[in-house]
N, C-alpha and C. Protein backbone atom coordinates (compact mmCIF):
# COMPACT_ATOMS: atom_id res chain seq x y z
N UNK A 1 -13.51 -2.45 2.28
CA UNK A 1 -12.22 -2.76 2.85
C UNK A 1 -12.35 -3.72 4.03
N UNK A 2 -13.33 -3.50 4.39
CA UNK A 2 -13.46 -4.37 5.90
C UNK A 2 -13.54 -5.80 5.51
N UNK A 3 -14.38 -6.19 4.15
CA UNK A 3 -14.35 -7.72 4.18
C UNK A 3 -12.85 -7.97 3.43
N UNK A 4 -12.85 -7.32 2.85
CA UNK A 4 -10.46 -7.37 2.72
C UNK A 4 -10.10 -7.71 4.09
N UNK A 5 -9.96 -6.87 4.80
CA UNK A 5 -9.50 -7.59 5.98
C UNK A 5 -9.80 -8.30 6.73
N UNK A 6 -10.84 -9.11 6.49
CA UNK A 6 -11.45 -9.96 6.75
C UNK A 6 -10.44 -11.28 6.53
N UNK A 7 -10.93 -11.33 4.84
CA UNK A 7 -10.11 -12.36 4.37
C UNK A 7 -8.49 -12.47 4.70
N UNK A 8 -7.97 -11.20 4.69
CA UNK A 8 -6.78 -11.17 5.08
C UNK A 8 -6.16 -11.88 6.48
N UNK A 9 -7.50 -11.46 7.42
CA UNK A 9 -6.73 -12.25 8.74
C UNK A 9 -6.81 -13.43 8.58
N UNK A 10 -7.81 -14.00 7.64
CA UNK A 10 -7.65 -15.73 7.91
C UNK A 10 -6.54 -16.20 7.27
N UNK A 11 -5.77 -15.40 6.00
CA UNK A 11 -5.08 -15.66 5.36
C UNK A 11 -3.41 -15.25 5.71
N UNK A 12 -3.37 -14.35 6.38
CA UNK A 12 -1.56 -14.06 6.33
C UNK A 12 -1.22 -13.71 7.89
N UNK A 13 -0.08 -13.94 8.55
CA UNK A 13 -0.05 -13.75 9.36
C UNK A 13 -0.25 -12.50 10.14
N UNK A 14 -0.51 -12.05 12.02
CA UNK A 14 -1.02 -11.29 12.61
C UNK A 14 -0.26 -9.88 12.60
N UNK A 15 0.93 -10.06 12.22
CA UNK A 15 2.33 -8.77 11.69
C UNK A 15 1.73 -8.34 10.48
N UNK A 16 1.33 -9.26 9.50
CA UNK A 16 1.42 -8.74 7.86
C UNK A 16 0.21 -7.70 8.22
N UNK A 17 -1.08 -8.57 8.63
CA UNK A 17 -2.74 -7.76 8.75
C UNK A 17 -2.36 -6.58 9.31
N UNK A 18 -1.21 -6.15 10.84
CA UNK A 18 -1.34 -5.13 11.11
C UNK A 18 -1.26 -4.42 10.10
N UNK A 19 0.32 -4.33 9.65
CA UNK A 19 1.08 -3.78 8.56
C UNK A 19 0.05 -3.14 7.45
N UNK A 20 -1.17 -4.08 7.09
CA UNK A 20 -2.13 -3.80 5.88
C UNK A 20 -2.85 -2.83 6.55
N UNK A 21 -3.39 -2.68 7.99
CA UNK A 21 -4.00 -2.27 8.62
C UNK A 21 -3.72 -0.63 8.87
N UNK A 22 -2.43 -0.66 9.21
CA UNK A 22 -1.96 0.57 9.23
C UNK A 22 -1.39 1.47 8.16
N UNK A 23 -1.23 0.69 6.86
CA UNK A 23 -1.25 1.02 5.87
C UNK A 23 -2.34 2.02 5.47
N UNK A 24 -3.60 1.20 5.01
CA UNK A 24 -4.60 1.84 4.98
C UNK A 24 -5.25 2.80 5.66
N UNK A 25 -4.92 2.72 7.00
CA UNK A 25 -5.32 3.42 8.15
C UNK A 25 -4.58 5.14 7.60
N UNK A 26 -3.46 4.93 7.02
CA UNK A 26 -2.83 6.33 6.96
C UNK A 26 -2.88 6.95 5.69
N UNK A 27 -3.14 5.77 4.64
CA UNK A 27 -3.43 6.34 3.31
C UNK A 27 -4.97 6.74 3.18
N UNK A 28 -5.67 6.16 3.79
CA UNK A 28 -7.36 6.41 3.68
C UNK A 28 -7.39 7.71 4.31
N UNK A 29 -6.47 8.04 4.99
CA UNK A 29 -6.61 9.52 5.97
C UNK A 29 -5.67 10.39 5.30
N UNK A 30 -5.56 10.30 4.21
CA UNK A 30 -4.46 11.35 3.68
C UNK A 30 -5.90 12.07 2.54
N UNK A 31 -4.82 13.57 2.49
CA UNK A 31 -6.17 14.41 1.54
C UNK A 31 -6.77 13.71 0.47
N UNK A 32 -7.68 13.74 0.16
CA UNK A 32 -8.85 13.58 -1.32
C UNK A 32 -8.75 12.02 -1.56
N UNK A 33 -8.75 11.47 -0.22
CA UNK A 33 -8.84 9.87 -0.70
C UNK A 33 -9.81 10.05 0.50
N UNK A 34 -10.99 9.67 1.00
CA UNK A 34 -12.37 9.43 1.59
C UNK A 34 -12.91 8.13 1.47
N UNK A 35 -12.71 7.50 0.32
CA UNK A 35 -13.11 6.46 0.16
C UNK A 35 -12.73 5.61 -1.11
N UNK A 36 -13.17 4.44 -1.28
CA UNK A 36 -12.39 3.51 -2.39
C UNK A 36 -12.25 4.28 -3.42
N UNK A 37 -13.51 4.63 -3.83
CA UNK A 37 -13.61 5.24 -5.78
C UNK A 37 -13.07 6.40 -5.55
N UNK A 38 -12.54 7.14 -4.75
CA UNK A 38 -11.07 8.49 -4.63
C UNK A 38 -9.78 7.84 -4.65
N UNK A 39 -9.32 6.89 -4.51
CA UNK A 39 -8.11 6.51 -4.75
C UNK A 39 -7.95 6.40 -6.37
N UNK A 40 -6.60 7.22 -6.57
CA UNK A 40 -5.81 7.38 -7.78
C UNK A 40 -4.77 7.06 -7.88
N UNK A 41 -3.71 7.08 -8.75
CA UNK A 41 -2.27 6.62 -9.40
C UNK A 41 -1.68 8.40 -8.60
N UNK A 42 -2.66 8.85 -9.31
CA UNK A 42 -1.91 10.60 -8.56
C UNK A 42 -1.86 10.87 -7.28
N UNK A 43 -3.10 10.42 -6.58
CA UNK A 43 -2.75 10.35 -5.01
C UNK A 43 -2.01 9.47 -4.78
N UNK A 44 -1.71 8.44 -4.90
CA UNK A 44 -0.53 7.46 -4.22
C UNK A 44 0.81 8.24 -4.66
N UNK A 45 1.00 8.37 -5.63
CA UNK A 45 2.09 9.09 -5.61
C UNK A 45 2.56 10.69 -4.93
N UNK A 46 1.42 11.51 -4.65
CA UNK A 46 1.32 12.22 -4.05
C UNK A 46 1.47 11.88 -2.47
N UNK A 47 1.23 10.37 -2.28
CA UNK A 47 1.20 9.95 -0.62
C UNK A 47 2.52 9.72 -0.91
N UNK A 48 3.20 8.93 -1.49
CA UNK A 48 4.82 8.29 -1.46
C UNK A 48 5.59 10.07 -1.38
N UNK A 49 5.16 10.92 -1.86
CA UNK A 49 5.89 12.29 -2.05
C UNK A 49 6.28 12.64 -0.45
N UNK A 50 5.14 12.76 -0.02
CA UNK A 50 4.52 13.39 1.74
C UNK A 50 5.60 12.39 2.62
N UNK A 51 5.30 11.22 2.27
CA UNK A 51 5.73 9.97 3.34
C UNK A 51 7.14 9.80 3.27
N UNK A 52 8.20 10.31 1.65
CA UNK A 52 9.71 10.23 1.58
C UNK A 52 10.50 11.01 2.27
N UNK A 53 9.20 12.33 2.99
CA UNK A 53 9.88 13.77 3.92
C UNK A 53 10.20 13.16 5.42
N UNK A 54 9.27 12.15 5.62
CA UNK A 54 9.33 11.41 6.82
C UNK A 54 10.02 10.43 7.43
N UNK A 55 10.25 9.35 6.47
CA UNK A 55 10.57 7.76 6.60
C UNK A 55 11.15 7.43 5.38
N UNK A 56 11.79 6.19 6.12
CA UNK A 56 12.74 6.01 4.67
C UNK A 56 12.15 5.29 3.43
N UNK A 57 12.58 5.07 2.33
CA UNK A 57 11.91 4.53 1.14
C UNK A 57 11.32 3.05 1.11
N UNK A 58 12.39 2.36 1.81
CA UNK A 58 11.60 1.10 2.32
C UNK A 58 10.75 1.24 2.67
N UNK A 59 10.03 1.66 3.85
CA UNK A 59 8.91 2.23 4.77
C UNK A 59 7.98 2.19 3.79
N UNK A 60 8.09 3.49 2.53
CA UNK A 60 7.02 3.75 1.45
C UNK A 60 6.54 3.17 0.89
N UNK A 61 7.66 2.08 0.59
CA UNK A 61 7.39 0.88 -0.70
C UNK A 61 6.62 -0.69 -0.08
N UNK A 62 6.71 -0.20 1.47
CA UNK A 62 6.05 -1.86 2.03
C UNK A 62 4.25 -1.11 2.73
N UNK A 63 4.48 0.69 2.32
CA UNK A 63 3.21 0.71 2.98
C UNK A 63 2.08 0.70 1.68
N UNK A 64 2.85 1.17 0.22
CA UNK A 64 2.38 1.31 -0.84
C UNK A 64 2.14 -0.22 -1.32
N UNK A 65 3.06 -1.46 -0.83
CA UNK A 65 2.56 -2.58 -1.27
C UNK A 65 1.37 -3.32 -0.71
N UNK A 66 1.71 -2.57 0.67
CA UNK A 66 0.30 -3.18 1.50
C UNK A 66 -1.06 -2.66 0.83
N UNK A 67 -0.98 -1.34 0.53
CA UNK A 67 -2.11 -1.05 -0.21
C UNK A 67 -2.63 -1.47 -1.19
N UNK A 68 -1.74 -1.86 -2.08
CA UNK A 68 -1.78 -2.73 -3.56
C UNK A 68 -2.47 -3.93 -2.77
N UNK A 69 -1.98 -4.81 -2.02
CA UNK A 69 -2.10 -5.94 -2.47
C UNK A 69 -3.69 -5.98 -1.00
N UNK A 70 -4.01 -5.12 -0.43
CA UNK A 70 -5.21 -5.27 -0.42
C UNK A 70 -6.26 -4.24 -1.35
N UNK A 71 -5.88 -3.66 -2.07
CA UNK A 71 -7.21 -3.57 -3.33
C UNK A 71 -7.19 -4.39 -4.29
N UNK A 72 -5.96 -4.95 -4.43
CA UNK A 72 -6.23 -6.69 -5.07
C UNK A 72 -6.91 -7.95 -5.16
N UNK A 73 -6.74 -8.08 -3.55
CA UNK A 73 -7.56 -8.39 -2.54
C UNK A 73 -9.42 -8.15 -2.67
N UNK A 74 -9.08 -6.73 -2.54
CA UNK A 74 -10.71 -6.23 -2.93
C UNK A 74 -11.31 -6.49 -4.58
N UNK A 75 -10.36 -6.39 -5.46
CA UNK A 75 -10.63 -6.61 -6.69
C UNK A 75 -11.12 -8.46 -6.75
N UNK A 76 -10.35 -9.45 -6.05
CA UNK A 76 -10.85 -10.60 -6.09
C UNK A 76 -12.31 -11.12 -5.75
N UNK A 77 -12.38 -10.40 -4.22
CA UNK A 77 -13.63 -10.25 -4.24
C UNK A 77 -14.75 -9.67 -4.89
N UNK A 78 -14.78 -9.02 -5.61
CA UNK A 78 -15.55 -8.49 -6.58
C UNK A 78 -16.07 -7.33 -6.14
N UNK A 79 -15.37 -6.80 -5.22
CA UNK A 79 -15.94 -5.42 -4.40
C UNK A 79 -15.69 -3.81 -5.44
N UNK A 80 -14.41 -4.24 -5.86
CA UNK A 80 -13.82 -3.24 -6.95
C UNK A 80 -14.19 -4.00 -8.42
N UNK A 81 -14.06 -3.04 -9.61
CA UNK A 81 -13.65 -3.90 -10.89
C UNK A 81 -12.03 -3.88 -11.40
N UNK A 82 -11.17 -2.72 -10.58
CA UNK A 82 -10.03 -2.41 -11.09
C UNK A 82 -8.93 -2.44 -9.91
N UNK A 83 -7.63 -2.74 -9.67
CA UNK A 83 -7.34 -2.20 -8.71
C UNK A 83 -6.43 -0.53 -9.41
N UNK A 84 -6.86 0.54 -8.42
CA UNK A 84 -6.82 1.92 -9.16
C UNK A 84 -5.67 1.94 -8.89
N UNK A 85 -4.37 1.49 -8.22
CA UNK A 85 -3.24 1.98 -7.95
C UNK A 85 -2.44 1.18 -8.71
N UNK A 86 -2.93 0.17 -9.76
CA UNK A 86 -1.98 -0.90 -10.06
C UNK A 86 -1.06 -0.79 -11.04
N UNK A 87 -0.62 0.60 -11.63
CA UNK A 87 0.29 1.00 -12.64
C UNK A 87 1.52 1.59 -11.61
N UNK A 88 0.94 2.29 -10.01
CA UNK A 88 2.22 2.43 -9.23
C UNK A 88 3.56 1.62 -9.05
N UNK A 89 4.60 2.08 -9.06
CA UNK A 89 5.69 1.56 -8.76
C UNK A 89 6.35 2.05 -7.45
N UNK A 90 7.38 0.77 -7.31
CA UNK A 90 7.85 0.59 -6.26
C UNK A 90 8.85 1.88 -6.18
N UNK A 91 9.65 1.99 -4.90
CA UNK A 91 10.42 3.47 -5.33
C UNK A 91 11.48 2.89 -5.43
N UNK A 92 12.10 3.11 -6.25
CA UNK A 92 13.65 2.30 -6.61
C UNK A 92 14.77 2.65 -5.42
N UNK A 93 15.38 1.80 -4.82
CA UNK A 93 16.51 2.26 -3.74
C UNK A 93 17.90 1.58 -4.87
N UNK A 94 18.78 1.72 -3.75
CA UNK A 94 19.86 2.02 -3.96
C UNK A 94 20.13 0.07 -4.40
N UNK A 95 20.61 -0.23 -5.04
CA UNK A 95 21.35 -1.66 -5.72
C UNK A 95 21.73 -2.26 -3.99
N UNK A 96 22.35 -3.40 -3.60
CA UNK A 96 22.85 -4.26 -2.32
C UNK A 96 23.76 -4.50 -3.36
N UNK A 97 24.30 -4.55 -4.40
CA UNK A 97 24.94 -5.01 -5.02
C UNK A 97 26.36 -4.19 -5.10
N UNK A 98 27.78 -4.46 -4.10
CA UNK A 98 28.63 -3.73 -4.21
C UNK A 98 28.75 -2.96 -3.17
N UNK A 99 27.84 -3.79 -2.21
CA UNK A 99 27.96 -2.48 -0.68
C UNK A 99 28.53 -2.66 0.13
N UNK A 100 29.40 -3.74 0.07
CA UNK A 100 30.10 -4.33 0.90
C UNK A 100 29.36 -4.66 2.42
N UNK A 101 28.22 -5.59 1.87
CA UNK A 101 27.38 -6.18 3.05
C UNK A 101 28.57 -7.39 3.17
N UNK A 102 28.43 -8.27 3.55
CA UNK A 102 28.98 -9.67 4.46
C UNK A 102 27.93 -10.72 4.16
């Protein structure tokens, strides 16, 4: 993960890296994930479960993307062969369509 974020800081701005940063920081510390080859489709969804009691769904879906898109990241580099979370989905919210935004 470290040379992920590596590449990451040269690549996206100093908001996004936190964002990836603290992402990982809270999913790597959640039960039966220790390290890369413990991350599953069942634990992430088991993390989005924990994290919807807390924060709102947006929240879930930009900390679950950060995760995606650095084991992607890691998959480019050739550090992984798979990325293990990449059948997860986003959590569906509510349509903007009809909400009478402005």
């Amino acid at each position: 993960m470290e040379r992920s974020l590596q590449v990451s800081s040269s690549n996206n701005a100093p908001r996004t890296l936190e964002r990836e940063k603290e992402a990982l920081r809270i999913f790597i510390g959640s039960p039966g994930v220790e390290q890369l080859s413990g991350i599953t489709p069942v634990l992430m969804e088991d993390y989005k479960a924990r994290m919807l009691k807390g924060v709102s769904a947006r929240t879930v879906s930009i900390e679950v993307g950060a995760v995606k898109t650095m084991l992607n990241r890691t998959v480019e580099l050739g550090l992984i062969p798979t990325n293990p979370i990449a059948s997860v989905q986003k959590i569906k919210g509510p349509s903007r369509k009809g909400c009478g935004c402005i």
